[in-house]
Protein backbone atom coordinates (compact mmCIF):
# COMPACT_ATOMS: atom_id res chain seq x y z
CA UNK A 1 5.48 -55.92 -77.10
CA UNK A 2 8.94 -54.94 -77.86
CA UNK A 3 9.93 -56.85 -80.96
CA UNK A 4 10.14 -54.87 -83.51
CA UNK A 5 11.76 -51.52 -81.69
CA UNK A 6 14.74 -53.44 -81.71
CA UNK A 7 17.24 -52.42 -78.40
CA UNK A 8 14.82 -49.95 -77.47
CA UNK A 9 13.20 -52.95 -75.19
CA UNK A 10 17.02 -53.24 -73.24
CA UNK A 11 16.67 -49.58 -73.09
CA UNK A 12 13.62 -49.42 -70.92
CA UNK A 13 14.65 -52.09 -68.84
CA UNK A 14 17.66 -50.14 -68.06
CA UNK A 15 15.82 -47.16 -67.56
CA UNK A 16 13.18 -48.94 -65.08
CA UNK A 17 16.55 -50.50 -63.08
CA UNK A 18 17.99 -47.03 -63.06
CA UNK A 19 15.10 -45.44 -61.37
CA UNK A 20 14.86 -48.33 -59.24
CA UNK A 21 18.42 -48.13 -58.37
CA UNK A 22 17.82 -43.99 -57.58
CA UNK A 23 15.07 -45.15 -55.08
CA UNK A 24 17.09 -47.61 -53.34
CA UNK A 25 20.07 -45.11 -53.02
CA UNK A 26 17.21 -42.21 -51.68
CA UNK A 27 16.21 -44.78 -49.58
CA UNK A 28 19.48 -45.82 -48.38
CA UNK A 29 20.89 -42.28 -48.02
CA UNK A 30 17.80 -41.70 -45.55
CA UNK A 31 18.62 -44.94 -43.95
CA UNK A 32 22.27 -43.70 -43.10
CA UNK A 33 21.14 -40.32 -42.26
CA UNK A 34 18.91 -41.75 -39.55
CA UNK A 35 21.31 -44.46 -38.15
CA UNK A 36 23.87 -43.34 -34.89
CA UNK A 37 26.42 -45.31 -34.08
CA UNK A 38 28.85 -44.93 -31.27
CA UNK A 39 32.37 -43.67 -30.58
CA UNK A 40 34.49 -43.79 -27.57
CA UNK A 41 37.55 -43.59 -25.70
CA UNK A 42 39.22 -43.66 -22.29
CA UNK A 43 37.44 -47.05 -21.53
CA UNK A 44 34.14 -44.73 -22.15
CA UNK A 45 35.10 -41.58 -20.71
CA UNK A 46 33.94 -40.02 -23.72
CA UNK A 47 31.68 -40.75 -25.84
CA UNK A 48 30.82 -39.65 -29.42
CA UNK A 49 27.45 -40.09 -31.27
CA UNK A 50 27.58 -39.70 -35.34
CA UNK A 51 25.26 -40.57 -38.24
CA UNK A 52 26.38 -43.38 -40.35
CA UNK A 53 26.45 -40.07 -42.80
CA UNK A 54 29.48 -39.30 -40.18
CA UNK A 55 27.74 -36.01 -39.18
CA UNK A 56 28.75 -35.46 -35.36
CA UNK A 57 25.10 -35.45 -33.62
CA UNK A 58 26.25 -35.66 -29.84
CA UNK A 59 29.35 -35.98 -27.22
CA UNK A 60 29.55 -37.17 -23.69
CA UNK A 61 32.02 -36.49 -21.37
CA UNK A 62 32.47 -38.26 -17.99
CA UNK A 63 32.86 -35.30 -15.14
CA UNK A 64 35.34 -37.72 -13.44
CA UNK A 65 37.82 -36.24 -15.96
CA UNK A 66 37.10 -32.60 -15.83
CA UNK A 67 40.22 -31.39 -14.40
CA UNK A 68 41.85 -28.29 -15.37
CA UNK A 69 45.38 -29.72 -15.30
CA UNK A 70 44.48 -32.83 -17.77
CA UNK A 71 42.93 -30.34 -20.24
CA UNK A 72 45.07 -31.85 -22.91
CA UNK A 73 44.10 -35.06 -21.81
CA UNK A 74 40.36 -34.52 -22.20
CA UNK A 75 41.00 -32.50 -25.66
CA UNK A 76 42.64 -36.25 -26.55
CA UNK A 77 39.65 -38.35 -25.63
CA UNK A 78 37.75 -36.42 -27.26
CA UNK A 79 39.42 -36.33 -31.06
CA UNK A 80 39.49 -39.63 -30.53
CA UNK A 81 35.81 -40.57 -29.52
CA UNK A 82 35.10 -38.31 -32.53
CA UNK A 83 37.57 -40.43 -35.16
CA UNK A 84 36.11 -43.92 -33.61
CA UNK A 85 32.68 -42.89 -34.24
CA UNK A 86 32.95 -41.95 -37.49
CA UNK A 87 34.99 -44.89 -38.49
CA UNK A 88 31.97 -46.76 -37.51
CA UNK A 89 29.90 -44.54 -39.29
CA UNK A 90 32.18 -45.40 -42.30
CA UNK A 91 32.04 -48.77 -41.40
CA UNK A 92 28.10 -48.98 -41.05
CA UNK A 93 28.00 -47.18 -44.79
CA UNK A 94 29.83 -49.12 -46.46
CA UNK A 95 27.83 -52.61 -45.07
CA UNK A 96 25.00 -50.87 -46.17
CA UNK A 97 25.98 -49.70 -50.07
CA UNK A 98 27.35 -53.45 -50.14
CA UNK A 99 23.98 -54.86 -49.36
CA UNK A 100 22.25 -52.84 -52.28
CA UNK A 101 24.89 -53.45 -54.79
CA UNK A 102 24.51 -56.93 -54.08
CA UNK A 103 20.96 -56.95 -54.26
CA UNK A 104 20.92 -55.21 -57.28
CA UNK A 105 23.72 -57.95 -58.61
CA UNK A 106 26.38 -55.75 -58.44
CA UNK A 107 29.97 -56.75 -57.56
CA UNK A 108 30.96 -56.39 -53.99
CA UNK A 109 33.66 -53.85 -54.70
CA UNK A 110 31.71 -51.93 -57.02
CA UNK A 111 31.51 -48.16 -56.14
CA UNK A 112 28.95 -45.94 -56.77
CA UNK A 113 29.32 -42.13 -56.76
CA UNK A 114 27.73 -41.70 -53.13
């Protein structure tokens, strides 16, 4: 069919992989939005809940360790439930973009602009 256009065949392939490409990453940037992973800290004294976006969605704080005098304490736990969970959020991400570059035959290190 394309013969005779010469590379203008190549070119719509590319374009169809493109706009496949553009779907999968829609798809997998819905996919992350609407995936929580966990954070926590003090053995699970706090908890933080984040997209695998890393958007904070949620933070729980055992009672046991509401008193005023370890303020600092709790203030602590809390940065750091917040920094584990969105490591994992990280984390979660980047399995995910590695799983569509590699299904689109991609190298595993390759980085898209996402």
């Amino acid at each position: 069919m394309f013969k005779n256009l010469g590379g203008l065949g190549d070119m719509a392939k590319m374009m169809k992989a493109a706009q496949d490409m553009q779907a999968k990453m829609a798809e997998l940037q819905e996919t992350l939005a609407n995936t929580v992973v966990m954070g926590e800290a003090g053995a699970g004294l706090v908890k933080a809940r984040c997209t695998a976006k890393g958007e904070l969605t949620g933070l729980e704080i055992d009672p046991a360790i509401l008193v005023p005098s370890e303020k600092e304490v709790v203030e602590d736990l809390i940065v750091a439930a917040i920094k584990d969970a969105q490591a994992k959020a990280a984390a979660r991400g980047q399995q995910e973009m590695a799983r569509l570059t590699e299904g689109l035959g991609l190298p595993p290190d390759f980085k898209l602009p996402f």
